[in-house]
Every structure is written in structure tokens, then in C-alpha cells.
Protein backbone atom coordinates (compact mmCIF):
# COMPACT_ATOMS: atom_id res chain seq x y z
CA UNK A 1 0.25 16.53 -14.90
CA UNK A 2 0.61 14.55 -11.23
CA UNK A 3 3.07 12.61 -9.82
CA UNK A 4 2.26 8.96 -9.26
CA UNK A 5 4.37 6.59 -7.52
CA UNK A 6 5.90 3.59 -9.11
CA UNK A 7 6.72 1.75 -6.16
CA UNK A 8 3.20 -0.71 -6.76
CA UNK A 9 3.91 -1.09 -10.71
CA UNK A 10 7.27 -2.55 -9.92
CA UNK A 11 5.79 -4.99 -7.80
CA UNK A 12 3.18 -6.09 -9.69
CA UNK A 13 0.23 -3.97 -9.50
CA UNK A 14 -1.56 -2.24 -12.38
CA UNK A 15 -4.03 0.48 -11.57
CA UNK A 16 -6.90 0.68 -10.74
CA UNK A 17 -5.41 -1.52 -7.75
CA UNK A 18 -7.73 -3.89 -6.16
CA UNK A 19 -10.29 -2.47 -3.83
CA UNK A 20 -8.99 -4.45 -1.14
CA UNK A 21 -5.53 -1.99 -1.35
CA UNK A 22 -8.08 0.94 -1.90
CA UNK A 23 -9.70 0.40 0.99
CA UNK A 24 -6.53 0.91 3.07
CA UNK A 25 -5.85 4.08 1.46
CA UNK A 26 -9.47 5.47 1.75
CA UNK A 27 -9.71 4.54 5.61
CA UNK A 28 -5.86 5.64 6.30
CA UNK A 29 -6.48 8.73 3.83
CA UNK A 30 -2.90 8.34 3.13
CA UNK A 31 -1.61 8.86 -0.54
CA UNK A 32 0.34 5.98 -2.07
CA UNK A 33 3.33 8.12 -2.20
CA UNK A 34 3.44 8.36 1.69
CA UNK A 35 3.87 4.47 1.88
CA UNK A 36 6.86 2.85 1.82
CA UNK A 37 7.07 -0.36 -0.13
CA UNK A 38 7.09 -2.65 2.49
CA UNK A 39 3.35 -1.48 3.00
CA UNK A 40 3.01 -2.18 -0.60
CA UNK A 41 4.73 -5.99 -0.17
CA UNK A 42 1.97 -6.33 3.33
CA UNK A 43 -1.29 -5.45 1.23
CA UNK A 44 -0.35 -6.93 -1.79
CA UNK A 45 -0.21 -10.18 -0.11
CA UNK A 46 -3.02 -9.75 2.03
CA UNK A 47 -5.07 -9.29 -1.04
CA UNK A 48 -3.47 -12.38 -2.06
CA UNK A 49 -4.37 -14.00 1.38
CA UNK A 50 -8.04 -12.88 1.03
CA UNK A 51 -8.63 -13.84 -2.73
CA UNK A 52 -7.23 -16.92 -1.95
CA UNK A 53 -7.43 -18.57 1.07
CA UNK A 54 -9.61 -16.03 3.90
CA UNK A 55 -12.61 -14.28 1.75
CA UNK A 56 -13.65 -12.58 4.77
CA UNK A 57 -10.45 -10.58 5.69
CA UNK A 58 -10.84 -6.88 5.73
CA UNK A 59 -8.69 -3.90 6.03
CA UNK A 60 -10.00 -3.70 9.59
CA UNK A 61 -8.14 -6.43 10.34
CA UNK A 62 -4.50 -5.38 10.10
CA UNK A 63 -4.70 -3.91 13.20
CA UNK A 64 -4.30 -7.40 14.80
CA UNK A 65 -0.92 -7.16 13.91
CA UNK A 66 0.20 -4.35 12.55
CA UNK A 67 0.25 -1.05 13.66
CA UNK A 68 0.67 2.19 10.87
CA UNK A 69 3.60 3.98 12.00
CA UNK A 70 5.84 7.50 10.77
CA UNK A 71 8.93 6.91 9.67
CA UNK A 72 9.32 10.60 9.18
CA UNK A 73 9.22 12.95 6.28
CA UNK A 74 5.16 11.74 6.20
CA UNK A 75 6.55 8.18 5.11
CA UNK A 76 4.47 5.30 6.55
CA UNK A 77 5.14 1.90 7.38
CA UNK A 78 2.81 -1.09 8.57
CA UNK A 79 4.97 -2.26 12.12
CA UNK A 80 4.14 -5.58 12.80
CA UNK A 81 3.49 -5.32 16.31
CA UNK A 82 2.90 -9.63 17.40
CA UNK A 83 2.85 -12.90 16.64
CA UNK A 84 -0.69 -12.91 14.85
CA UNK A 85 1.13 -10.65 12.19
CA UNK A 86 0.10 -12.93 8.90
CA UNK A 87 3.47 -12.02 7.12
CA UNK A 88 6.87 -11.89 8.36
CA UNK A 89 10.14 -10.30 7.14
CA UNK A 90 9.26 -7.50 4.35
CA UNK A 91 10.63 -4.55 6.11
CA UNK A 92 13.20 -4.07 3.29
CA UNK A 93 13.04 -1.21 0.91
CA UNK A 94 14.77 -1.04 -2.46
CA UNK A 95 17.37 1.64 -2.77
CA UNK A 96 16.29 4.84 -4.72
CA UNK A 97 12.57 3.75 -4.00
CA UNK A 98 12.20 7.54 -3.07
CA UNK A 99 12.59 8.76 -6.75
CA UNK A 100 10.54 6.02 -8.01
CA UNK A 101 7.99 8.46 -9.82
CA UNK A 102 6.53 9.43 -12.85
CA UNK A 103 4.25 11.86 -14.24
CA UNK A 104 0.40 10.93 -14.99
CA UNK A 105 -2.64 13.14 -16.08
CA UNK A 106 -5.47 12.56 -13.55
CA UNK A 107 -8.17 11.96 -15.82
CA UNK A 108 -6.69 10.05 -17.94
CA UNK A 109 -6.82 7.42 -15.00
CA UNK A 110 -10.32 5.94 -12.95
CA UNK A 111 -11.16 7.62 -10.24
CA UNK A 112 -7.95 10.26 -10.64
CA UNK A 113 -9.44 13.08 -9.89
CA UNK A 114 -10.42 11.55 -5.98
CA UNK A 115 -6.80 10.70 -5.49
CA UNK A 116 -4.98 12.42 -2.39
């Protein structure tokens, strides 16, 4: 048994989460433990964003305006770093998002077994 975060479920998300999200984790090779769930809030709706309204946006284009930063402990967060930033104020965390776990057996879930 693994732990898997629960910060994504709460906000929506069921797994496997779109490949647009995916993406950001494969090129970052971050786990989705070591984002905080403002990250979570950013590609959510930049999925939404590119489903929606811009087909063509790609994870290569955060870094227009964001920037992946530590916040310590090997927690990351997505600073937005100017104006062309698509989304604005979702820097706040929940309380307790930290313990926000459970447990999960990797093949009982797609692609498990290639998760960080």
C-alpha cells in the first residue's frame, strides 16, 4: 500500500487526472504530494482554460507567468511572477491540507506503478 494525496479529489479531480495535469507532473517530475493545492487550483483551471476556450495551451506555457518555486520541506508552489499570469488570487491553502492522505494499492490504479 502507497500514500496518495487527496488534495486533487477534494477539488474535483478523479484519477486518472487529465493529461494536461500529467503533463506538468511528468516534465516537473514532481509527485503530487510535493504540490501544494494552490498548484492544484492553477492546473485545474488551466485545463479548464484549454478545454474550453485556448485548445492550443500547453504546459510549456506556464512559464509566461508562473514560475515553480520551494516553499520548503520539498513543497512546491506555481509563483505567479507578472501580469500575463492567466489566474489571479489562489495562493490560499486549506488548513490540515498536509494530512490530506490516504492509502492506495498501485496497481489497482492506471499507470500506478510509474508514479513518483
Amino acid at each position: 500500500m502507497d500514500l496518495f494525496f487527496g488534495v486533487p479529489f477534494l477539488l474535483g479531480l478523479r484519477y486518472p487526472f487529465p493529461e494536461f495535469i500529467m503533463q506538468f507532473f511528468r516534465i516537473t517530475d514532481l509527485s503530487f504530494a510535493q504540490t501544494m493545492p494552490m498548484v492544484w487550483r492553477v492546473l485545474i483551471v488551466l485545463n479548464h482554460i484549454k478545454n474550453f476556450h485556448i485548445p492550443d495551451l500547453c504546459i510549456e506555457d506556464i512559464p509566461i507567468g508562473y514560475h515553480l518555486r520551494s516553499h520548503g520541506n520539498s513543497r512546491f508552489l506555481l509563483f505567479s511572477t507578472s501580469r500575463n499570469s492567466l489566474i489571479l488570487k489562489v495562493t490560499k491553502n486549506e488548513d490540515g491540507w498536509q494530512r490530506n492522505f490516504f492509502f492506495v494499492r498501485r496497481d489497482s490504479i492506471a499507470e500506478g506503478d510509474n508514479l513518483r
